[in-house]
C-alpha atoms as a PDB file:
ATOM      1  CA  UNK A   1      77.731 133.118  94.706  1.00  0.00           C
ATOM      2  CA  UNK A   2      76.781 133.227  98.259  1.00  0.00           C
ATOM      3  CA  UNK A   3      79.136 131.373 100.795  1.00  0.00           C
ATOM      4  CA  UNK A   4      76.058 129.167 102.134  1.00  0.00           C
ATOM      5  CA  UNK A   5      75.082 128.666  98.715  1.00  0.00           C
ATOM      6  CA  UNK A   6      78.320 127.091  97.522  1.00  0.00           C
ATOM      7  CA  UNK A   7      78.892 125.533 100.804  1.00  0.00           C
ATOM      8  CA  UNK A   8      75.065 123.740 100.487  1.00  0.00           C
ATOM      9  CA  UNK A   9      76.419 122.787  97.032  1.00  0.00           C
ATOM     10  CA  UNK A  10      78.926 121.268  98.168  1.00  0.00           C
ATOM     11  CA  UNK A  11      77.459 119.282 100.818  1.00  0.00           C
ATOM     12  CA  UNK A  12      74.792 118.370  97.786  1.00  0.00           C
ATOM     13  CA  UNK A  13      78.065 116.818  96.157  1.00  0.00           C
ATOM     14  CA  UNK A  14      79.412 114.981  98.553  1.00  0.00           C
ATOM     15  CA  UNK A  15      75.927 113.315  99.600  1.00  0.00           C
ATOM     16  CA  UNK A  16      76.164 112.588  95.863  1.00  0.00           C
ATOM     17  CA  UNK A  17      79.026 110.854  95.945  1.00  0.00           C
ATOM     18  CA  UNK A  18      78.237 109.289  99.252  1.00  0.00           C
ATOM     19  CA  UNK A  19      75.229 107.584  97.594  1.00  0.00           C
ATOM     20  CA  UNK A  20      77.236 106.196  94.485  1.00  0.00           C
ATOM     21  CA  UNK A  21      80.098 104.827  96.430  1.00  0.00           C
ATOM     22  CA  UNK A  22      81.079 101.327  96.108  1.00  0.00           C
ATOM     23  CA  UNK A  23      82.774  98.919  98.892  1.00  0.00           C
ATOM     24  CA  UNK A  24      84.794  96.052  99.177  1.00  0.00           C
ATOM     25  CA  UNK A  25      85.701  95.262 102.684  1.00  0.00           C
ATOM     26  CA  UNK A  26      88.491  92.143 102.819  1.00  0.00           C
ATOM     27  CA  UNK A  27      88.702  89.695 105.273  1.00  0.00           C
ATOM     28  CA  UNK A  28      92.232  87.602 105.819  1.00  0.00           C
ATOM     29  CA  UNK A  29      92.151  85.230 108.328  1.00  0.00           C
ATOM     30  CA  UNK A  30      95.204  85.458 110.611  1.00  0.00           C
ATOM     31  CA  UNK A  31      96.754  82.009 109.581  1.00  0.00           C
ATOM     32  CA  UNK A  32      97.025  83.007 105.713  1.00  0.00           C
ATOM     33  CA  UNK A  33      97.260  87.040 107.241  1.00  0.00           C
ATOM     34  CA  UNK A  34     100.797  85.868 108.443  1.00  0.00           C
ATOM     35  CA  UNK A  35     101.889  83.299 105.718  1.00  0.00           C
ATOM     36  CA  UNK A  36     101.335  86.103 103.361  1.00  0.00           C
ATOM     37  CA  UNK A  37     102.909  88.590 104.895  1.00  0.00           C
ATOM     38  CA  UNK A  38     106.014  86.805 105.597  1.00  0.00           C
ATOM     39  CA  UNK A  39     106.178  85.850 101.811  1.00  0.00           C
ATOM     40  CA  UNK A  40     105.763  89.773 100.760  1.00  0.00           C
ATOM     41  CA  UNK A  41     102.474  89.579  98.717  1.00  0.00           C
ATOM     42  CA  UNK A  42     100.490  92.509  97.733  1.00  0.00           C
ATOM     43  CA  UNK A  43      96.574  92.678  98.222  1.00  0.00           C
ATOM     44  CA  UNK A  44      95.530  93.462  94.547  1.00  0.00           C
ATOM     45  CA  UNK A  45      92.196  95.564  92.608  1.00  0.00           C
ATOM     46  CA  UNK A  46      91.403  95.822  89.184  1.00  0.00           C
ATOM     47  CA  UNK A  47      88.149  97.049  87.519  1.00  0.00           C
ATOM     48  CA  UNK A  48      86.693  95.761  84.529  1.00  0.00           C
ATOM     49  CA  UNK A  49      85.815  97.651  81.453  1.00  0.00           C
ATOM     50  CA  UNK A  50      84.833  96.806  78.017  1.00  0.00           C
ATOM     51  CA  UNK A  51      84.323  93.155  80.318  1.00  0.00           C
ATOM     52  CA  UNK A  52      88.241  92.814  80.388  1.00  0.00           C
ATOM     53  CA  UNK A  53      90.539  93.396  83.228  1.00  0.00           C
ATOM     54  CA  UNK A  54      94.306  94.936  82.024  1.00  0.00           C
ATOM     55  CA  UNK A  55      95.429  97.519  85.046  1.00  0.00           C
ATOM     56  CA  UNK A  56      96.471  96.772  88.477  1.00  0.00           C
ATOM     57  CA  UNK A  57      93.761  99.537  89.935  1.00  0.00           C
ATOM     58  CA  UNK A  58      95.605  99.246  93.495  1.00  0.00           C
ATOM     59  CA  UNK A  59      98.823  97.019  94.826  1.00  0.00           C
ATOM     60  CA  UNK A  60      99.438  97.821  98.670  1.00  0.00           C
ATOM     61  CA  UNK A  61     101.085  95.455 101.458  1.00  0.00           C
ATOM     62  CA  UNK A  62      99.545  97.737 104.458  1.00  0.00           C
ATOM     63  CA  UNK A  63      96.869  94.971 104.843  1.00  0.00           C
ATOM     64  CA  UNK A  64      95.232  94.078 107.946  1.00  0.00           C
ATOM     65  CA  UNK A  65      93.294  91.505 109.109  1.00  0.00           C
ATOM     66  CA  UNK A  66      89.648  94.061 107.601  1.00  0.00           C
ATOM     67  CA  UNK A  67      90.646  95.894 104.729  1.00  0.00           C
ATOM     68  CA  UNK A  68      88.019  98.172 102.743  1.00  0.00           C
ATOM     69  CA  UNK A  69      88.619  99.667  99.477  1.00  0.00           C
ATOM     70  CA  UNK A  70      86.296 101.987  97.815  1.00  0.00           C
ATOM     71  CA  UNK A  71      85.566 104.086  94.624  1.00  0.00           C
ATOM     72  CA  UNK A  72      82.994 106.675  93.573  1.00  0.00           C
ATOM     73  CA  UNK A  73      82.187 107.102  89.625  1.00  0.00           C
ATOM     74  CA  UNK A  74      84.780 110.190  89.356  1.00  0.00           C
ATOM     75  CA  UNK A  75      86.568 109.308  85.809  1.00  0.00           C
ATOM     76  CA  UNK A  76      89.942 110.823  83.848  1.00  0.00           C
ATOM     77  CA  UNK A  77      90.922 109.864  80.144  1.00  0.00           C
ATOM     78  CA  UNK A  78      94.367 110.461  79.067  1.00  0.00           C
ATOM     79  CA  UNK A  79      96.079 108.408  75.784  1.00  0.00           C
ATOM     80  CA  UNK A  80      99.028 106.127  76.351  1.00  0.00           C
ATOM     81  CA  UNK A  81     102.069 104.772  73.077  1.00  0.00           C
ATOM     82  CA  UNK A  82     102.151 101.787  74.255  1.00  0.00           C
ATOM     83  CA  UNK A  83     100.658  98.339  75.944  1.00  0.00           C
ATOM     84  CA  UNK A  84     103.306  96.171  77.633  1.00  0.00           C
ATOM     85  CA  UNK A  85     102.175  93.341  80.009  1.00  0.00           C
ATOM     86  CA  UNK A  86     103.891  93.958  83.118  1.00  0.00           C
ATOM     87  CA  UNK A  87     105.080  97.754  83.086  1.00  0.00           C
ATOM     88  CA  UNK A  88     103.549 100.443  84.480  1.00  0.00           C
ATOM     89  CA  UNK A  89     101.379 102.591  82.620  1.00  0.00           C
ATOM     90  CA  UNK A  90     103.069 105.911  80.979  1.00  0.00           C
ATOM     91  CA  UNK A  91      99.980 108.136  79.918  1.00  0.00           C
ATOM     92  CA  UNK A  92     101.585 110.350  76.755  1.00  0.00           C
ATOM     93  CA  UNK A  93      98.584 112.782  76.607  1.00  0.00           C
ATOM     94  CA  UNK A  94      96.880 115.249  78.875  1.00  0.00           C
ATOM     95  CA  UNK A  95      94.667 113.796  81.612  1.00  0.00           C
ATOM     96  CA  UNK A  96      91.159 114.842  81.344  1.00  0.00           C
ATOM     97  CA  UNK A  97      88.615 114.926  83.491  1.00  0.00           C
ATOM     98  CA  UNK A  98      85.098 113.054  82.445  1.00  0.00           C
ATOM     99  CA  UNK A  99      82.084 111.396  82.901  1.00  0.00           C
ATOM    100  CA  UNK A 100      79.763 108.523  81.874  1.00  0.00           C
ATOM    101  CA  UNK A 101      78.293 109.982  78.525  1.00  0.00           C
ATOM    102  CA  UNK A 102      80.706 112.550  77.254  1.00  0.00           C
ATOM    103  CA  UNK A 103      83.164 112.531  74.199  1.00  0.00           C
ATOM    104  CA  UNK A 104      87.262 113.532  74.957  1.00  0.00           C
ATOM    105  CA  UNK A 105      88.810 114.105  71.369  1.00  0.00           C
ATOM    106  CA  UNK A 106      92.514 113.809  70.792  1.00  0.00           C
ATOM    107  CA  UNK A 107      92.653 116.331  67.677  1.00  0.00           C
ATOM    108  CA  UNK A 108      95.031 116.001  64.763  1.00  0.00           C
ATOM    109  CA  UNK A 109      97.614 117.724  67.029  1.00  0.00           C
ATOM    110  CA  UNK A 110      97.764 114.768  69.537  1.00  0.00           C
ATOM    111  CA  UNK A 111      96.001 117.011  71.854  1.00  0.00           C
ATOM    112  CA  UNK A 112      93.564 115.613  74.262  1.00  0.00           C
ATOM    113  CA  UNK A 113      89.920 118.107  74.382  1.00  0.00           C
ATOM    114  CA  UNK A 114      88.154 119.012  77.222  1.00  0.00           C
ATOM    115  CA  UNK A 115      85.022 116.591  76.889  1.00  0.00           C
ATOM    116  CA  UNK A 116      81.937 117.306  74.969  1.00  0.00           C
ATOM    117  CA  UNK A 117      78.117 115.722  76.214  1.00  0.00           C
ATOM    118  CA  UNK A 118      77.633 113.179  73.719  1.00  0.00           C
ATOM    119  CA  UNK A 119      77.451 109.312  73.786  1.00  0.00           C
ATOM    120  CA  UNK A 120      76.323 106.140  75.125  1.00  0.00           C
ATOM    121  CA  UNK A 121      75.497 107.122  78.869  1.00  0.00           C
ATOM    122  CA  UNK A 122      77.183 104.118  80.228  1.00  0.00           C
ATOM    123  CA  UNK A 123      80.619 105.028  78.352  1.00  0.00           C
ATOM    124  CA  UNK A 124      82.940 107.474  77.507  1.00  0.00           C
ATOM    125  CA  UNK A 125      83.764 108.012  74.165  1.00  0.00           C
ATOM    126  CA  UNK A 126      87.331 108.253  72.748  1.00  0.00           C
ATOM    127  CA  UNK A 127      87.513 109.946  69.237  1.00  0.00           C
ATOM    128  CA  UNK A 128      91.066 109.661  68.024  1.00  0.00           C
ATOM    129  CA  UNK A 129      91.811 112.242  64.757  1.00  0.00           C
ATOM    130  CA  UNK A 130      95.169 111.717  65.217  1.00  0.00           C
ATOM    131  CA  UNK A 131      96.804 110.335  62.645  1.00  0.00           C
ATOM    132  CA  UNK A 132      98.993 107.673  64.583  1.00  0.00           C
ATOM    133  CA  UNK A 133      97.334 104.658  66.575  1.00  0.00           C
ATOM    134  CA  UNK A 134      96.830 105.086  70.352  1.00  0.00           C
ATOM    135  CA  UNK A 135      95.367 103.156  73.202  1.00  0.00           C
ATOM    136  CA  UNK A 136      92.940 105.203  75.274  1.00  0.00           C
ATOM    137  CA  UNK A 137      93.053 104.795  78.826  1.00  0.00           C
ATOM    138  CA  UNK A 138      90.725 106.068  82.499  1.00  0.00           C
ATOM    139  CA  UNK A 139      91.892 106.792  85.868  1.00  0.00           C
ATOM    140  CA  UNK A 140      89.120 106.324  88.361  1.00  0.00           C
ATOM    141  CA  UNK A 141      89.244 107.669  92.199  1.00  0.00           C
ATOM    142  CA  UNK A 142      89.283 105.047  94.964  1.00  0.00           C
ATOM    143  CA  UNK A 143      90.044 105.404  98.641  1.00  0.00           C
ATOM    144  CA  UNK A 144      92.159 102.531 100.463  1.00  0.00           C
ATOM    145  CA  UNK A 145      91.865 100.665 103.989  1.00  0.00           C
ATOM    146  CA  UNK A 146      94.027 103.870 104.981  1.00  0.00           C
ATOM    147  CA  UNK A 147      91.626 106.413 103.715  1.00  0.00           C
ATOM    148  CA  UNK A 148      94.112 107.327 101.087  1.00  0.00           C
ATOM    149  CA  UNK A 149      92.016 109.000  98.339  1.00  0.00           C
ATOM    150  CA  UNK A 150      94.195 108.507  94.888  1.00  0.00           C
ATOM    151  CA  UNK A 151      93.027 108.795  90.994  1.00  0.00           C
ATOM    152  CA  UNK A 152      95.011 105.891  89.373  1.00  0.00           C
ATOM    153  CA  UNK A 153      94.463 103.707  86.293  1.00  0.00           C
ATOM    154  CA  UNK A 154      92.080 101.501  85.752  1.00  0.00           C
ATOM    155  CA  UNK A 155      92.223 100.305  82.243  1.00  0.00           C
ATOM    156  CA  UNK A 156      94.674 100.428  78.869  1.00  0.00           C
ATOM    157  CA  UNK A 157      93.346  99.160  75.920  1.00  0.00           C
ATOM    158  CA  UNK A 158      95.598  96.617  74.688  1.00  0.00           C
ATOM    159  CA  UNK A 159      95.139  96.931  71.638  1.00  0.00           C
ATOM    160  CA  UNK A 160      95.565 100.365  69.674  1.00  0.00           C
ATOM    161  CA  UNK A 161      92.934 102.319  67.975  1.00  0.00           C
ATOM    162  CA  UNK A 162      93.280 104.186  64.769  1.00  0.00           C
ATOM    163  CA  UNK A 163      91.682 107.432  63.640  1.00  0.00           C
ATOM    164  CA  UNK A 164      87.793 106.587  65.210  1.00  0.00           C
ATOM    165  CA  UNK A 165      86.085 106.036  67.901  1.00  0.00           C
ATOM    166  CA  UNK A 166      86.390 103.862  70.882  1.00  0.00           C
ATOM    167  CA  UNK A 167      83.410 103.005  73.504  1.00  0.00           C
ATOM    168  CA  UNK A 168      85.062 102.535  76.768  1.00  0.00           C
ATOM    169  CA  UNK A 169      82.574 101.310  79.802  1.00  0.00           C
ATOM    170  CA  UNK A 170      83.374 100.549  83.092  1.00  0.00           C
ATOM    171  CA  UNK A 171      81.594  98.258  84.872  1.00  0.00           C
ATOM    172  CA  UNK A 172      80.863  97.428  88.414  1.00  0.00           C
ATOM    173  CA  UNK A 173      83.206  94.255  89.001  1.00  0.00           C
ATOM    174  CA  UNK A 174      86.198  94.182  90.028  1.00  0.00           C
ATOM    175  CA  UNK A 175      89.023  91.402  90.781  1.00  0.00           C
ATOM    176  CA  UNK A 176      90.447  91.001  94.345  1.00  0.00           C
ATOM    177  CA  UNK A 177      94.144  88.704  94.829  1.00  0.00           C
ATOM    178  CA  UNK A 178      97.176  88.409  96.256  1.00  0.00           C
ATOM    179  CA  UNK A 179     100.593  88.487  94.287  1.00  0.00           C
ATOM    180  CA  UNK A 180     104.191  89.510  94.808  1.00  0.00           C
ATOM    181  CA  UNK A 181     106.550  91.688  92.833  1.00  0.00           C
ATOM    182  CA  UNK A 182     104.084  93.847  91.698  1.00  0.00           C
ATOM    183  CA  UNK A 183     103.019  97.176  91.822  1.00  0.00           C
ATOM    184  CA  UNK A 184     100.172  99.568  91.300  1.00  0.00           C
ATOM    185  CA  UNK A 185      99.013 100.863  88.235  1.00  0.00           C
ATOM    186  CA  UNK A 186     100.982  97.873  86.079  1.00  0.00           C
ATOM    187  CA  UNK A 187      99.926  96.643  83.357  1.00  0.00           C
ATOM    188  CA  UNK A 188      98.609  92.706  82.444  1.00  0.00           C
ATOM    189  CA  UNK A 189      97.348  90.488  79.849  1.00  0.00           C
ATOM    190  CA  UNK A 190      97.600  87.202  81.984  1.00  0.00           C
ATOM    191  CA  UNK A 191      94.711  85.532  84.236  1.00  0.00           C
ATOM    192  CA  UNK A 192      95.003  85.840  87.674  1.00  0.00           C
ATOM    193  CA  UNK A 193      95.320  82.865  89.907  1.00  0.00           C
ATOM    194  CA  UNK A 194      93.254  82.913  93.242  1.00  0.00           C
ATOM    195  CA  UNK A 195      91.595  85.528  92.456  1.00  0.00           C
ATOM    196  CA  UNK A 196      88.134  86.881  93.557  1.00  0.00           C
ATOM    197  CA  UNK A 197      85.476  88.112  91.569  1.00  0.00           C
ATOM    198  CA  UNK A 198      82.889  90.698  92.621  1.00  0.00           C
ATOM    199  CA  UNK A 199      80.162  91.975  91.059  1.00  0.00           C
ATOM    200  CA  UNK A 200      78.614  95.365  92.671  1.00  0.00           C
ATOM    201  CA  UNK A 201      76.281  95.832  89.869  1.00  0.00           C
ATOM    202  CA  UNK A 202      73.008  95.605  91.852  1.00  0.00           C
ATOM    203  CA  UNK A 203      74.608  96.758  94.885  1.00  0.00           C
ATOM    204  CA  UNK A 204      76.671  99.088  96.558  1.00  0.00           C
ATOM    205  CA  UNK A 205      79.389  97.361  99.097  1.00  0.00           C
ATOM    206  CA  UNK A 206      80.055  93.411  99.510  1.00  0.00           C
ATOM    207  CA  UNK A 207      82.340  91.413 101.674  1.00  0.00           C
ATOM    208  CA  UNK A 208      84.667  88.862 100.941  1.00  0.00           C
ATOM    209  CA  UNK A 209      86.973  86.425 103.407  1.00  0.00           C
ATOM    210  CA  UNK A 210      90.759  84.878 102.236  1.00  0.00           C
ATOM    211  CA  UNK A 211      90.785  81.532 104.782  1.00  0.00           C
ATOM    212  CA  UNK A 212      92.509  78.400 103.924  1.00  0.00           C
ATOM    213  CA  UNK A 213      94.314  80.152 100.719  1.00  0.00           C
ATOM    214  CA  UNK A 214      90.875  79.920  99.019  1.00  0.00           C
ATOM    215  CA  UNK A 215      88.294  83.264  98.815  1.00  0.00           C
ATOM    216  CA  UNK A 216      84.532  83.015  99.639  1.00  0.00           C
ATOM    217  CA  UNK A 217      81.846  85.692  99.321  1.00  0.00           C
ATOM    218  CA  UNK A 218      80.207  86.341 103.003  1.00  0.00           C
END
């Protein structure tokens, strides 16, 4: 292959990605800006899937008063033992690259398979033919306010599969708050309080503003 044509398929990719990228951008006011950092509180993502929220996507305290956080639909699977609320997810499998609408198969070995085309388009399919439960899991890639591009979890079933399937869809929502003591990529079963909603279904970035202790969508 030609160096212009892999270097006009690349560009190809990246306008790809550039048109599927999602946005967040998070406003603090300075009042709350310093209350919160004085107290040590994280900013906070998660992204739903299967319409649940169980991974801390992203914990970071290098906030400012704008802070935009973004993701492109660039998936991994990988298989983790266990679900504990509050600990940090240990993946026990290989990490595998995928997409929206292919199969990953953890074989009787315990091995994770490259993935296979097949499936609902909207999910990626975990077949487990191992003979012990396990709880499927995705990374997803996001970028931070400091243009820190990172693949990290977004999602551990909490409950374990046995030999079958398992749909797993991600969906365009994610949850936006501020907590301390915690740290990216941990696991939890428990509502959050003050938390933000925002749904980038229809859309591709949105803005939100923390005044007053309360959010609002602007």
């Amino acid at each position: 292959m030609s160096a212009t044509l892999m270097l006009n398929k690349e560009t190809e990719f990246n306008q790809l990605l550039k048109d599927v990228t999602k946005q967040v951008t998070v406003q603090i006011a300075d009042a709350d800006l310093a209350i919160l950092k004085r107290s040590n509180y994280k900013l906070c993502f998660a992204k739903k899937v299967n319409d649940v929220y169980t991974v801390v996507w992203e914990a970071y305290d290098k906030y400012l008063t704008k802070n935009i956080f973004s993701w492109t639909p660039q998936y991994q699977v990988f298989g983790t033992n266990t679900f504990e609320s509050g600990v940090k997810v240990e993946t026990n499998t290989k990490v595998i690259d995928v997409t929206l609408g292919e199969t990953v198969v953890l074989d009787e070995n315990g091995l994770l398979n490259n993935p296979t085309t097949g499936g609902p388009e909207t999910a990626i399919t975990f077949k487990n033919e191992y003979p012990v439960p396990i709880h499927p899991g995705i990374n997803q890639m996001a970028k931070d306010s400091s243009g820190i591009i990172h693949s990290t979890p977004i999602y551990v079933a909490a409950n374990p599969i046995v030999q079958g399937t398992d749909e797993l869809t991600p969906k365009e929502f994610v949850l936006v708050w501020f907590e301390q003591n915690v740290e990216t990529s941990t696991m939890f079963s428990n509502a959050k309080s003050k938390s933000q909603e925002v749904n980038l279904t229809n859309s591709s970035a949105a803005s939100i503003l923390y005044e007053g202790g309360k959010w609002k969508i602007i």
